[in-house]
Protein backbone atom coordinates (compact mmCIF):
# COMPACT_ATOMS: atom_id res chain seq x y z
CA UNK A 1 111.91 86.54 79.56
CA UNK A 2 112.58 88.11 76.09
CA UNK A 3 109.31 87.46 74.94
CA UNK A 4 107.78 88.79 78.01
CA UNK A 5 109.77 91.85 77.20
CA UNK A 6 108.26 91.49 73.24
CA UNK A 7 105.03 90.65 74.37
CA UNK A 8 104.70 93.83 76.83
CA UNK A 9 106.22 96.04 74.19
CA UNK A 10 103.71 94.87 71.46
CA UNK A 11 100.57 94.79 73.74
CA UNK A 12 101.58 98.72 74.36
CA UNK A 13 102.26 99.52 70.73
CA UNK A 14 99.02 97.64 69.41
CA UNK A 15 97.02 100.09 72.62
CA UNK A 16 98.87 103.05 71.03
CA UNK A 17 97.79 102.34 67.15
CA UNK A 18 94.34 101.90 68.94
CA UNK A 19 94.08 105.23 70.10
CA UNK A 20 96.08 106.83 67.61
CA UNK A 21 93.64 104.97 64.79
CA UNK A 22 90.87 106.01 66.79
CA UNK A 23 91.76 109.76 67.46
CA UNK A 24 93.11 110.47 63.80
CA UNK A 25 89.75 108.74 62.35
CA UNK A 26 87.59 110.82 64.70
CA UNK A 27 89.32 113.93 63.37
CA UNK A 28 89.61 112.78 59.87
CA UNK A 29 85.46 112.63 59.92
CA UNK A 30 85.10 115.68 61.99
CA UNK A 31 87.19 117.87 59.87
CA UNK A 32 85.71 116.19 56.80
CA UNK A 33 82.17 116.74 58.06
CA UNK A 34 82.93 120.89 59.17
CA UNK A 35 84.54 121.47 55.58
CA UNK A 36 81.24 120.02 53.81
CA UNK A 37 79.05 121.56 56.32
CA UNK A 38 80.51 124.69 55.67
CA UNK A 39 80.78 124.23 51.88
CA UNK A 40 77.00 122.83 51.58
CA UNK A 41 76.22 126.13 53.22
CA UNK A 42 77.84 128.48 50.91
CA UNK A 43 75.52 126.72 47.98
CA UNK A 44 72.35 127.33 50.12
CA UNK A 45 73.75 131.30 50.57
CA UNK A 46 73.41 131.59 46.88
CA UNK A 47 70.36 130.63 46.11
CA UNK A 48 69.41 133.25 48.83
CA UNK A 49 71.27 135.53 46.94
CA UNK A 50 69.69 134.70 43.35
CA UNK A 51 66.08 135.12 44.96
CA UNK A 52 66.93 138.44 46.67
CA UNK A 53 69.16 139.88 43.51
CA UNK A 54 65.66 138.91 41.34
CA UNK A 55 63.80 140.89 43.76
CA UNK A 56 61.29 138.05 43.63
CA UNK A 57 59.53 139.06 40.58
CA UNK A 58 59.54 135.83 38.79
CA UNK A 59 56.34 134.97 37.35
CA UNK A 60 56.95 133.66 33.84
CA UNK A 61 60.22 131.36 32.04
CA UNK A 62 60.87 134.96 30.64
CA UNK A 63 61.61 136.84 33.98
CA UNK A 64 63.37 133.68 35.53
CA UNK A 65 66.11 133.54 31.92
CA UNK A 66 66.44 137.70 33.05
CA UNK A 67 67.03 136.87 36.55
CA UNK A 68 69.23 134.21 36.20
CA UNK A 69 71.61 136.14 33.14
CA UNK A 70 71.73 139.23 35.81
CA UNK A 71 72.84 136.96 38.77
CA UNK A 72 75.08 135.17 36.87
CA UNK A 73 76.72 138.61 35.45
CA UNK A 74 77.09 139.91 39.39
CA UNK A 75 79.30 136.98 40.49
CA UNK A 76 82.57 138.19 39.42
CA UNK A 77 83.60 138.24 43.13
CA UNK A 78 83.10 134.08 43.40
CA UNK A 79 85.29 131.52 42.84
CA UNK A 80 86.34 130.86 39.55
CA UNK A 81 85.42 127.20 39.57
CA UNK A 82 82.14 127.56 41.12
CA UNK A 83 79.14 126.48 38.22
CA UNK A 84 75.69 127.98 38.21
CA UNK A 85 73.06 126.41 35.96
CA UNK A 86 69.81 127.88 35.67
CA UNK A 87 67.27 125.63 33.83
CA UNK A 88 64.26 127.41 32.45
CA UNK A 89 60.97 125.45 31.52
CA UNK A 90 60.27 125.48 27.96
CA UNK A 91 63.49 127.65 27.57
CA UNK A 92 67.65 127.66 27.26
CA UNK A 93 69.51 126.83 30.15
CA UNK A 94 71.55 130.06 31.74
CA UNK A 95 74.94 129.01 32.85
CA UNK A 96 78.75 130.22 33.59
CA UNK A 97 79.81 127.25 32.19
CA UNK A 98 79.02 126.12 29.05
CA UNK A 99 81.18 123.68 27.58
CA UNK A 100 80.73 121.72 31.31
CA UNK A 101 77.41 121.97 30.70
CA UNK A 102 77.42 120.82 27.24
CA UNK A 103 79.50 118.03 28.21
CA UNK A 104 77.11 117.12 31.25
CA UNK A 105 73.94 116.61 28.75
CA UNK A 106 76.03 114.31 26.10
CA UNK A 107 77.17 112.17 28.90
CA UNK A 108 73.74 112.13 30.58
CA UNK A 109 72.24 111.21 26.66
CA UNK A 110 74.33 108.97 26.46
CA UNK A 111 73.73 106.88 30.02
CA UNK A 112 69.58 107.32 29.61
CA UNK A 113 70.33 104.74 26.62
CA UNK A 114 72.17 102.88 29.07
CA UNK A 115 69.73 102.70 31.61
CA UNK A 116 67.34 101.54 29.40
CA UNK A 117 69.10 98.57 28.94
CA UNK A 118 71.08 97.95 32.41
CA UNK A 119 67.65 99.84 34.40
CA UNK A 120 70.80 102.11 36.22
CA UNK A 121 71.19 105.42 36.33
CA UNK A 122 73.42 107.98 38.31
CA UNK A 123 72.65 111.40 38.81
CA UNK A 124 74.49 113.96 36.91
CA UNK A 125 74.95 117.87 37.61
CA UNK A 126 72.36 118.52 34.95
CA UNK A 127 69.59 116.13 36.72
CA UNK A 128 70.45 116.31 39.96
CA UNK A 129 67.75 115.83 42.82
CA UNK A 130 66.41 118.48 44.90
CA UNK A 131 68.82 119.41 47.75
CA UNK A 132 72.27 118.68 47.97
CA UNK A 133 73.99 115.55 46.53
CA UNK A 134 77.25 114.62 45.05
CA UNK A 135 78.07 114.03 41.86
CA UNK A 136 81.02 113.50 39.03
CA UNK A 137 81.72 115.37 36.06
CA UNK A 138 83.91 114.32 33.12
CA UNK A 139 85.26 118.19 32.66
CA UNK A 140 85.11 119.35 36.45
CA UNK A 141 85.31 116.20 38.18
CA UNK A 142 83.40 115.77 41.63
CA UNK A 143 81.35 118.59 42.63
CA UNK A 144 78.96 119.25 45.30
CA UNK A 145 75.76 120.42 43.91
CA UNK A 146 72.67 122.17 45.78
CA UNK A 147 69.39 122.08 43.45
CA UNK A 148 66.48 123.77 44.46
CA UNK A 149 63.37 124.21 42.10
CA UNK A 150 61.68 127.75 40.87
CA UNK A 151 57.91 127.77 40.87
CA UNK A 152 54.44 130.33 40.96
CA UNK A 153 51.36 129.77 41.46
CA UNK A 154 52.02 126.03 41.65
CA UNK A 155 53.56 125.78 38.25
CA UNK A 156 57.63 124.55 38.26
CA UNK A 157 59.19 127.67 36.16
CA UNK A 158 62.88 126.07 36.38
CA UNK A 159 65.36 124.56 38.62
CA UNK A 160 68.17 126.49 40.43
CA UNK A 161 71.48 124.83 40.69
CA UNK A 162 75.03 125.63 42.31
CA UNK A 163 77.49 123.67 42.25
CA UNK A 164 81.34 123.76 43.93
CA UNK A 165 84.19 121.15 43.57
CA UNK A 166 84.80 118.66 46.14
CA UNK A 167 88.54 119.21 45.59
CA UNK A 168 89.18 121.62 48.53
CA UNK A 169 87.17 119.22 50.96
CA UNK A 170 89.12 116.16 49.27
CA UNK A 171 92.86 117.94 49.45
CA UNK A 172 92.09 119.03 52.63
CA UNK A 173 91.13 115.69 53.82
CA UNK A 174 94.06 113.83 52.02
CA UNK A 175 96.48 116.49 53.30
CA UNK A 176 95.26 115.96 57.15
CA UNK A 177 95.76 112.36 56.60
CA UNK A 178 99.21 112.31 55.50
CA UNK A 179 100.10 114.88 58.52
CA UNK A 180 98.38 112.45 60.60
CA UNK A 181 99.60 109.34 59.02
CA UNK A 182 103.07 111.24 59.55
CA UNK A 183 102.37 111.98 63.46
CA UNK A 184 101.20 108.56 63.86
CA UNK A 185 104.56 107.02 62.67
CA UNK A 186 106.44 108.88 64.89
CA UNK A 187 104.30 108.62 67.50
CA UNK A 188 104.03 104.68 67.09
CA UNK A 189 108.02 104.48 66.40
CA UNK A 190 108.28 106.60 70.14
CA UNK A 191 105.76 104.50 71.77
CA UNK A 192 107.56 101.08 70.69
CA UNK A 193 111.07 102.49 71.52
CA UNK A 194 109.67 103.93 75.45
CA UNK A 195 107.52 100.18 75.61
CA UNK A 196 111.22 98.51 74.78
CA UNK A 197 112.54 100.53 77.66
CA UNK A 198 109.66 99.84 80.30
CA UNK A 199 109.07 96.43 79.28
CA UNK A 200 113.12 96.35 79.61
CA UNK A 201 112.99 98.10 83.12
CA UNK A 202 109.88 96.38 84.42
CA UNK A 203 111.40 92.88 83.59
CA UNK A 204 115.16 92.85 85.05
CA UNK A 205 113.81 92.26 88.12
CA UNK A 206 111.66 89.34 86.98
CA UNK A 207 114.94 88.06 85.04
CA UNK A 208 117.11 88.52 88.24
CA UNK A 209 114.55 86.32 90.45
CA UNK A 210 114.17 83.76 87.47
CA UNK A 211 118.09 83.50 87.51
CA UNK A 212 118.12 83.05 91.58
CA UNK A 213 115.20 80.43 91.07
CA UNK A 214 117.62 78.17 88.16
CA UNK A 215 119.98 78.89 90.85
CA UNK A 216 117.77 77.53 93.55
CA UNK A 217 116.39 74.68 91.99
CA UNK A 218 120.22 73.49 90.95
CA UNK A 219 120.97 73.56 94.35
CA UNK A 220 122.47 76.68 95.48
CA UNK A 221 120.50 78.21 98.13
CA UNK A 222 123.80 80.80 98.55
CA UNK A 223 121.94 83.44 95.78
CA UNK A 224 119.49 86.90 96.38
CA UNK A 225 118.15 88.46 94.99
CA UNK A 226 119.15 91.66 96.42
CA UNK A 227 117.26 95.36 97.19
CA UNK A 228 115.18 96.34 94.32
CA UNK A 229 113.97 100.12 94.07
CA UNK A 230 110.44 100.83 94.57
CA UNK A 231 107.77 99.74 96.51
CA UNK A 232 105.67 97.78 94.06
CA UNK A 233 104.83 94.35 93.54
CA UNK A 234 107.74 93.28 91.94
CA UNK A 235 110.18 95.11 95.18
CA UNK A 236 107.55 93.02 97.54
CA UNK A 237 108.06 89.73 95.60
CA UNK A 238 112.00 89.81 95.60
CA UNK A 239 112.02 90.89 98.97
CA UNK A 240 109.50 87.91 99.89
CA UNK A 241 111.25 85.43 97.64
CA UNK A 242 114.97 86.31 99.62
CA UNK A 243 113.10 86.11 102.60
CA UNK A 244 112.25 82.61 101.61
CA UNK A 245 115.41 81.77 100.71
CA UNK A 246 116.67 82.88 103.72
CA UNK A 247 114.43 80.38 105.92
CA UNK A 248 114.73 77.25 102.97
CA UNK A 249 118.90 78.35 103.73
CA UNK A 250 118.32 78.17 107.23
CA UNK A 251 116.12 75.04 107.48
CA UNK A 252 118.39 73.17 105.37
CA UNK A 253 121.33 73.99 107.30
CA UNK A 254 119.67 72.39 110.75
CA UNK A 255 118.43 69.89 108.76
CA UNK A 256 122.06 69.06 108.08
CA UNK A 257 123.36 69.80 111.47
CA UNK A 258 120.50 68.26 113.32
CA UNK A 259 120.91 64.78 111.12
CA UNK A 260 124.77 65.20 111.76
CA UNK A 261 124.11 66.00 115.21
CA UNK A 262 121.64 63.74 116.06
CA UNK A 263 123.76 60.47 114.29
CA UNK A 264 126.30 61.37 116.46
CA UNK A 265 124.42 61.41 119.60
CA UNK A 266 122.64 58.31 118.69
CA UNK A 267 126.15 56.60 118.08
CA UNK A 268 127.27 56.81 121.18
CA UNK A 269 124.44 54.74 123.27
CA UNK A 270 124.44 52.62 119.95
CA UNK A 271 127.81 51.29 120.18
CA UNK A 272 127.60 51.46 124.25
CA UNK A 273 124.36 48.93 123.73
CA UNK A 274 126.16 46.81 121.18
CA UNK A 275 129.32 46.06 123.23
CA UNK A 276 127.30 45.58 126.13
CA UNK A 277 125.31 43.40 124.57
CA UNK A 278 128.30 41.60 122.78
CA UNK A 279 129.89 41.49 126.46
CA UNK A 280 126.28 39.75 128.44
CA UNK A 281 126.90 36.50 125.54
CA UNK A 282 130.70 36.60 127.37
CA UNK A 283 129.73 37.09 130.71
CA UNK A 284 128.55 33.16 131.38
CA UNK A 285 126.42 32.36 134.25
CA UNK A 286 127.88 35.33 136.57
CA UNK A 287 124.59 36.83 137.68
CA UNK A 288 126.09 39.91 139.05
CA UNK A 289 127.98 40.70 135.87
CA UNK A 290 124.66 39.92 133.94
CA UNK A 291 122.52 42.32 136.24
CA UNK A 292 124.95 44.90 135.83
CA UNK A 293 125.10 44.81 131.66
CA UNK A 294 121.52 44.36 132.00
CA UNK A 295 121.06 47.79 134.23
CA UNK A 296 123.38 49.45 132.01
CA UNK A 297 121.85 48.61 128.26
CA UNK A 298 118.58 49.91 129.94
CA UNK A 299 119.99 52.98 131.31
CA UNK A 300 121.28 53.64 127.51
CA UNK A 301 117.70 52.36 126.32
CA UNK A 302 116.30 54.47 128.10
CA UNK A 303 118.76 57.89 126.95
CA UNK A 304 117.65 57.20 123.47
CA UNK A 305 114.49 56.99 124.05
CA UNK A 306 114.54 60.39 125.55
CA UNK A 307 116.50 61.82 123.08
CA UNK A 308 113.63 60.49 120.39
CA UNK A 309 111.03 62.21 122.28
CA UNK A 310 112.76 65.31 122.29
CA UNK A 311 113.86 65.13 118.67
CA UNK A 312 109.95 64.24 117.89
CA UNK A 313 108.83 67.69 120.30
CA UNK A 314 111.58 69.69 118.46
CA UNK A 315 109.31 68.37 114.89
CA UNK A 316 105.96 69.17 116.15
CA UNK A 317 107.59 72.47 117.28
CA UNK A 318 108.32 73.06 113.57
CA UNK A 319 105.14 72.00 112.12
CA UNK A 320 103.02 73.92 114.61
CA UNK A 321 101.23 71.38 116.17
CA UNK A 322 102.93 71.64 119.54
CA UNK A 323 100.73 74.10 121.49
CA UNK A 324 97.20 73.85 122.42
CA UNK A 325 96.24 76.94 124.08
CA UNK A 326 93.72 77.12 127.39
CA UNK A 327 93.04 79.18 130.68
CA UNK A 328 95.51 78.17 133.13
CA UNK A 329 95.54 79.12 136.49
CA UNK A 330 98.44 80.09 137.84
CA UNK A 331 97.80 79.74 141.45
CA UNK A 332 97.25 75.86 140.87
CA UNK A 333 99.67 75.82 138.14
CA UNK A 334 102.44 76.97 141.01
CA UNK A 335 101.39 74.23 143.52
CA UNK A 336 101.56 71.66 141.15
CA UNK A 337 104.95 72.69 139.95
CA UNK A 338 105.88 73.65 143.48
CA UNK A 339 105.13 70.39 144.37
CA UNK A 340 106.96 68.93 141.64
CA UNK A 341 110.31 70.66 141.68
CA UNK A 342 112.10 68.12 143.95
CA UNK A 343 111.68 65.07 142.33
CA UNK A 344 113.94 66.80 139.35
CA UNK A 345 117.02 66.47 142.25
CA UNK A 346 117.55 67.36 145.85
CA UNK A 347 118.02 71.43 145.74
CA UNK A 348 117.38 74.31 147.65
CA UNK A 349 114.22 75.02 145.47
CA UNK A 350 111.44 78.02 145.70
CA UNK A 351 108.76 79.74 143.92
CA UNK A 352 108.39 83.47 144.18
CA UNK A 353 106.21 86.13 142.68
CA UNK A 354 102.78 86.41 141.02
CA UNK A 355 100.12 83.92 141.82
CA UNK A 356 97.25 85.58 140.38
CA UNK A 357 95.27 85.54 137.26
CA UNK A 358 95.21 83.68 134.45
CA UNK A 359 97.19 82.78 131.49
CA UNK A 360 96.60 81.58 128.00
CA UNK A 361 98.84 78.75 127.14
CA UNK A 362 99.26 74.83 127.15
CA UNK A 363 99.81 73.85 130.79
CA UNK A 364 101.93 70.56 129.80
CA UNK A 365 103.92 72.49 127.08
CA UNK A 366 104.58 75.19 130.14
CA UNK A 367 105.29 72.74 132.64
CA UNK A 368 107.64 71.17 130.29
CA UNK A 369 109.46 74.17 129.49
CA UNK A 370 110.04 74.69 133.83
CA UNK A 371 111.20 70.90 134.09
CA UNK A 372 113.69 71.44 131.07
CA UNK A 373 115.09 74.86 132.56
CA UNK A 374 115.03 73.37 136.42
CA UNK A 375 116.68 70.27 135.27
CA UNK A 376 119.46 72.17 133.53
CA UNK A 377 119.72 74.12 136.59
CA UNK A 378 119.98 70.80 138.37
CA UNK A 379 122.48 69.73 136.55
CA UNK A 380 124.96 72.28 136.71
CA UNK A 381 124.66 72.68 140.33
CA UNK A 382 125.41 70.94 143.73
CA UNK A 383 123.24 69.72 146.56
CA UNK A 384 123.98 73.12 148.79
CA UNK A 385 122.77 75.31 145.70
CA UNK A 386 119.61 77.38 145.20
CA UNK A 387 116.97 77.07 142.43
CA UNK A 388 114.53 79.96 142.06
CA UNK A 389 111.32 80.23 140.16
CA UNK A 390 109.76 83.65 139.55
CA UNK A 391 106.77 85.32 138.16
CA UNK A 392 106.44 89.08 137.20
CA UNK A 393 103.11 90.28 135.07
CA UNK A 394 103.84 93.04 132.81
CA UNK A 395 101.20 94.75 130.55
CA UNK A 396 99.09 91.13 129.41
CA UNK A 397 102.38 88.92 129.20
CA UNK A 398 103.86 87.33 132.01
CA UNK A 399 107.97 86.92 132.38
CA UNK A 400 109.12 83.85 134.28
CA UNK A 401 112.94 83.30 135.69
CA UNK A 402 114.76 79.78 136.43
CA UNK A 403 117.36 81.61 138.79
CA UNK A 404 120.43 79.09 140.34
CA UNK A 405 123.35 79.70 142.69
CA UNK A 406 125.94 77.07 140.06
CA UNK A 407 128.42 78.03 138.06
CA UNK A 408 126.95 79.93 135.69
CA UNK A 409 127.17 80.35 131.82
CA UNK A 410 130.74 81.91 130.01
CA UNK A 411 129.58 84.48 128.36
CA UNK A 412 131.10 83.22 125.31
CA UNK A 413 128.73 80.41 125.50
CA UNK A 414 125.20 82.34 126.14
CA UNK A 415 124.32 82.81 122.41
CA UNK A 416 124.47 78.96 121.88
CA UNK A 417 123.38 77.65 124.38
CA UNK A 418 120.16 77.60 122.91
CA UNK A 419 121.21 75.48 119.99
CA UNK A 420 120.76 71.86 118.86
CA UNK A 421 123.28 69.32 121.04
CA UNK A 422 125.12 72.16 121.93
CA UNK A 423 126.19 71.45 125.84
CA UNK A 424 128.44 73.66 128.10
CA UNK A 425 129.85 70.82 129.69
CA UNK A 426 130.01 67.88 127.35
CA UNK A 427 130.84 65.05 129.41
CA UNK A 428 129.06 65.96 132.39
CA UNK A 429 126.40 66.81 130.62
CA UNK A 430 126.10 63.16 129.01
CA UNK A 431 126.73 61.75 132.88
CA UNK A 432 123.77 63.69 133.73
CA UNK A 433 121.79 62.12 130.83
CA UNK A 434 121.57 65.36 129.03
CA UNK A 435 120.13 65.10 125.18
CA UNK A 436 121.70 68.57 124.48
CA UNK A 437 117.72 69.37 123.68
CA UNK A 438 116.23 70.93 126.31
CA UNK A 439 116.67 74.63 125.84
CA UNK A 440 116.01 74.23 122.17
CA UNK A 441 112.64 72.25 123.41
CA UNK A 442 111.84 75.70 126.14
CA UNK A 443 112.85 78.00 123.32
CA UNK A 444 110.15 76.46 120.70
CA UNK A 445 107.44 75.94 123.40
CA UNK A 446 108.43 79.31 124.40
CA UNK A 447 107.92 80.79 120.97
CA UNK A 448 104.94 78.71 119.71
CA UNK A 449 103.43 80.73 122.47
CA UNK A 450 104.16 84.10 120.89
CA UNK A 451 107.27 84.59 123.28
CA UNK A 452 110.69 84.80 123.61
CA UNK A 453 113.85 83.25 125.98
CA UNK A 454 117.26 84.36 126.74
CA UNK A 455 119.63 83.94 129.13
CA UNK A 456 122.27 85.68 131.51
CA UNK A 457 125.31 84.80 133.80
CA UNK A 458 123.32 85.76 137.32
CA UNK A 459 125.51 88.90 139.52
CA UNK A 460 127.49 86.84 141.90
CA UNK A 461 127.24 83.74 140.36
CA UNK A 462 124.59 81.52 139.07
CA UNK A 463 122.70 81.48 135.86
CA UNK A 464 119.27 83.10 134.99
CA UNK A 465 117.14 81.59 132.21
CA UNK A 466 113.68 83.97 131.58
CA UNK A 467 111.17 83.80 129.60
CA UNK A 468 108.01 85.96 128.69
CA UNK A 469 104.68 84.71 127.03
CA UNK A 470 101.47 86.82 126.28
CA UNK A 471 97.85 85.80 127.41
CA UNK A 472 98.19 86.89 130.56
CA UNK A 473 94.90 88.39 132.49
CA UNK A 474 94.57 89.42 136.55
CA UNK A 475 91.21 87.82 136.27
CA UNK A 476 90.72 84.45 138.11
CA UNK A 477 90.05 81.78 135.73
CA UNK A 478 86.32 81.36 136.39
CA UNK A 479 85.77 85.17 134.80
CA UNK A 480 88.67 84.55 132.01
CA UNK A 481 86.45 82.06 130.60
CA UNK A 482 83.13 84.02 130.51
């Protein structure tokens, strides 16, 4: 996870010296480009001013050396370092700087021997082209020069030059870059130390469910994650991974307690088989005896096998593949059952309430769940007992009852009696060939139908199992399937 953190950090410090690099170089230019745009202007401005202070009465070399020794005399009021040179055909040059000059026509002697024998040349303040160009000096260094050439009547009487040092434009530059290069620093050491912190921040929570999962994946399904602030992706992934953990927790726990469970119940008609089956190689030729092991090894054959079947339901429950929906009519969905309900044991039995419509579920799964909750009604009451069934629509679901006139349920027994094996009356519950498995088997039918089951101790005496499942429509079942 630290080189996440590193990683996060350096991806926002290399986006920050891409906009800082890109900002400071589009100012650098821009600033650059105003300073020479302003500068290159000046030099046109006085070549404006040389024309209008000659009045424009230059015909001849003669009037053009006049012209140019009288401009040259007015520009007190210019910079210092500013050079004019006026060339004049067939004439002396007229300058403010003479030694530069000077200097300017040895060098450029000098390099037209040069170029004769390398074919280069450069241009130089005392040949430079017409316009503005830059070039360097030995005496004033670089300098900015704007030529422009002096003619009548078609015939060149000189060439006009200005020229002003690049220095301000190049100190002003370098001095914008250093304040910039100073900003940027600062600006780049801030970024990295704030990335540090967010990269730090956004990735505790990542390190906290990475420490859960080693956790996890050693074994101990005990760790969360816990609340994490926001309402981001990160707060939605903790919350989803504890939720997960939560279920793994909980399936693994009645894994355990169903295998526990479920060896024990086995273990019981397991050894009951084996000594009865040890005892029939005793028993000799007594057919009575024999008949009666026989009866009984069947009777326990027959217990496991229905605890299989319910332990098989109670894993199709959990992989989804228990329900099958379809229109059932509930009108011949009650006669059936109605018809039914006394081969489960000799009861006071009857079927109240809603007959119409239709409902959306799987009629075996349903009529399983009433043969579960009837025969557990069966088997915690007596011959001169009532068993009531019940139907009451409410707003597209339907809520069923199992009603009985037994003993009820101690109320510190109603929130189990749900569970796995669990049985409020142990032995007689095994006498009655109960798994311990049939209200888990109603309350996952139940559910894999979008519903839900409880149960209450019935006023008077008597237990009440309901039930509720959506799907449910007034409509007969001929129009429900239109």
């Amino acid at each position: 996870m630290r080189s996440m953190r590193t990683r996060l950090a350096a991806a926002v410090a290399v986006v920050m010296v891409a906009a800082l690099g890109g900002s400071f170089y589009a100012l650098h230019q821009r600033s650059g480009s105003e300073l020479q745009g302003r500068l290159d202007s000046n030099l046109r401005e006085q070549y404006g001013e040389f024309r209008l202070n000659s009045g424009g009465d230059i015909r001849t070399p003669q009037d053009l050396t006049r012209a140019a020794r009288s401009f040259i005399a007015s520009q007190r009021y210019h910079p210092e370092a500013r050079i004019y040179l006026i060339e004049v055909s067939g004439g002396r040059d007229v300058t403010n700087e003479k030694q530069v000059v000077q200097r300017e026509i040895e060098r450029e002697s000098g390099e037209s021997e040069a170029e004769n024998e390398a074919g280069e040349h450069t241009a130089s303040l005392v040949d430079a082209p017409t316009g503005i160009t830059d070039v360097s000096t030995e005496e004033a260094g670089k300098l900015r020069v704007f030529s422009q050439p002096i003619s009548y009547n078609g015939r060149q009487l000189g060439t006009f030059r200005v020229a002003d040092p690049r220095a301000a434009i190049d100190n002003a530059q370098s001095a914008l870059r250093n304040t910039l290069l100073l900003v940027g620093a600062l600006a780049l050491l801030f970024t990295i130390v704030l990335a540090s912190w967010l990269a730090t921040l956004i990735t505790n929570p990542l390190r906290r469910i990475t420490s859960v999962a080693s956790d996890v994946d050693a074994g101990d399904l005990s760790h969360r994650i816990g609340h994490i602030e926001g309402s981001d992706e990160v707060h939605v992934l903790a919350d989803s991974f504890d939720h997960m953990l939560d279920r793994l927790e909980g399936a693994f726990k009645r894994e355990r307690e169903f295998l526990s469970d479920a060896s024990h119940e086995l273990r019981t008609p397991l050894t009951v088989v084996r000594g009865q089956t040890e005892l029939l190689r005793r028993v000799g030729e007594d057919p009575d005896e024999r008949r009666r092991v026989v009866e009984l090894l069947l009777r326990e054959i027959d217990q496991m096998n229905r605890l299989v079947d319910d332990m098989l339901s109670l894993a199709r429950a959990e992989a989804g593949e228990l329900v099958r929906r379809q229109p059932v009519d509930l009108d011949g969905f009650f006669e059936d059952l109605e018809r039914d309900l006394p081969l489960l044991g000799n009861r006071d039995f009857r079927v109240e309430g809603t007959r119409e419509g239709t409902l959306a579920a799987d009629p075996e799964r349903l009529s399983q769940v009433f043969r579960n909750l009837v025969g557990n009604a069966v088997r915690h009451t007596g011959p001169a007992d009532r068993i009531t069934v019940s139907s009451t629509p409410r707003d597209g679901r339907i809520e069923f009852a199992v009603v009985d006139t037994g003993a009820g349920i101690p109320a510190e027994r109603m929130e189990r009696i749900f569970d796995r094996f669990y049985r409020t009356d142990e032995a007689r519950d095994r006498d009655h060939g109960g798994s311990g498995l049939g209200l888990p088997i109603a309350r996952a039918i139940v559910e894999a139908h979008g519903g839900r089951i409880w149960a209450a101790s019935t006023p008077g005496g008597g237990a009440t199992v309901r039930f509720e499942v959506p799907g449910y429509s007034r409509a007969p079942r001929a129009v429900a399937q239109r």
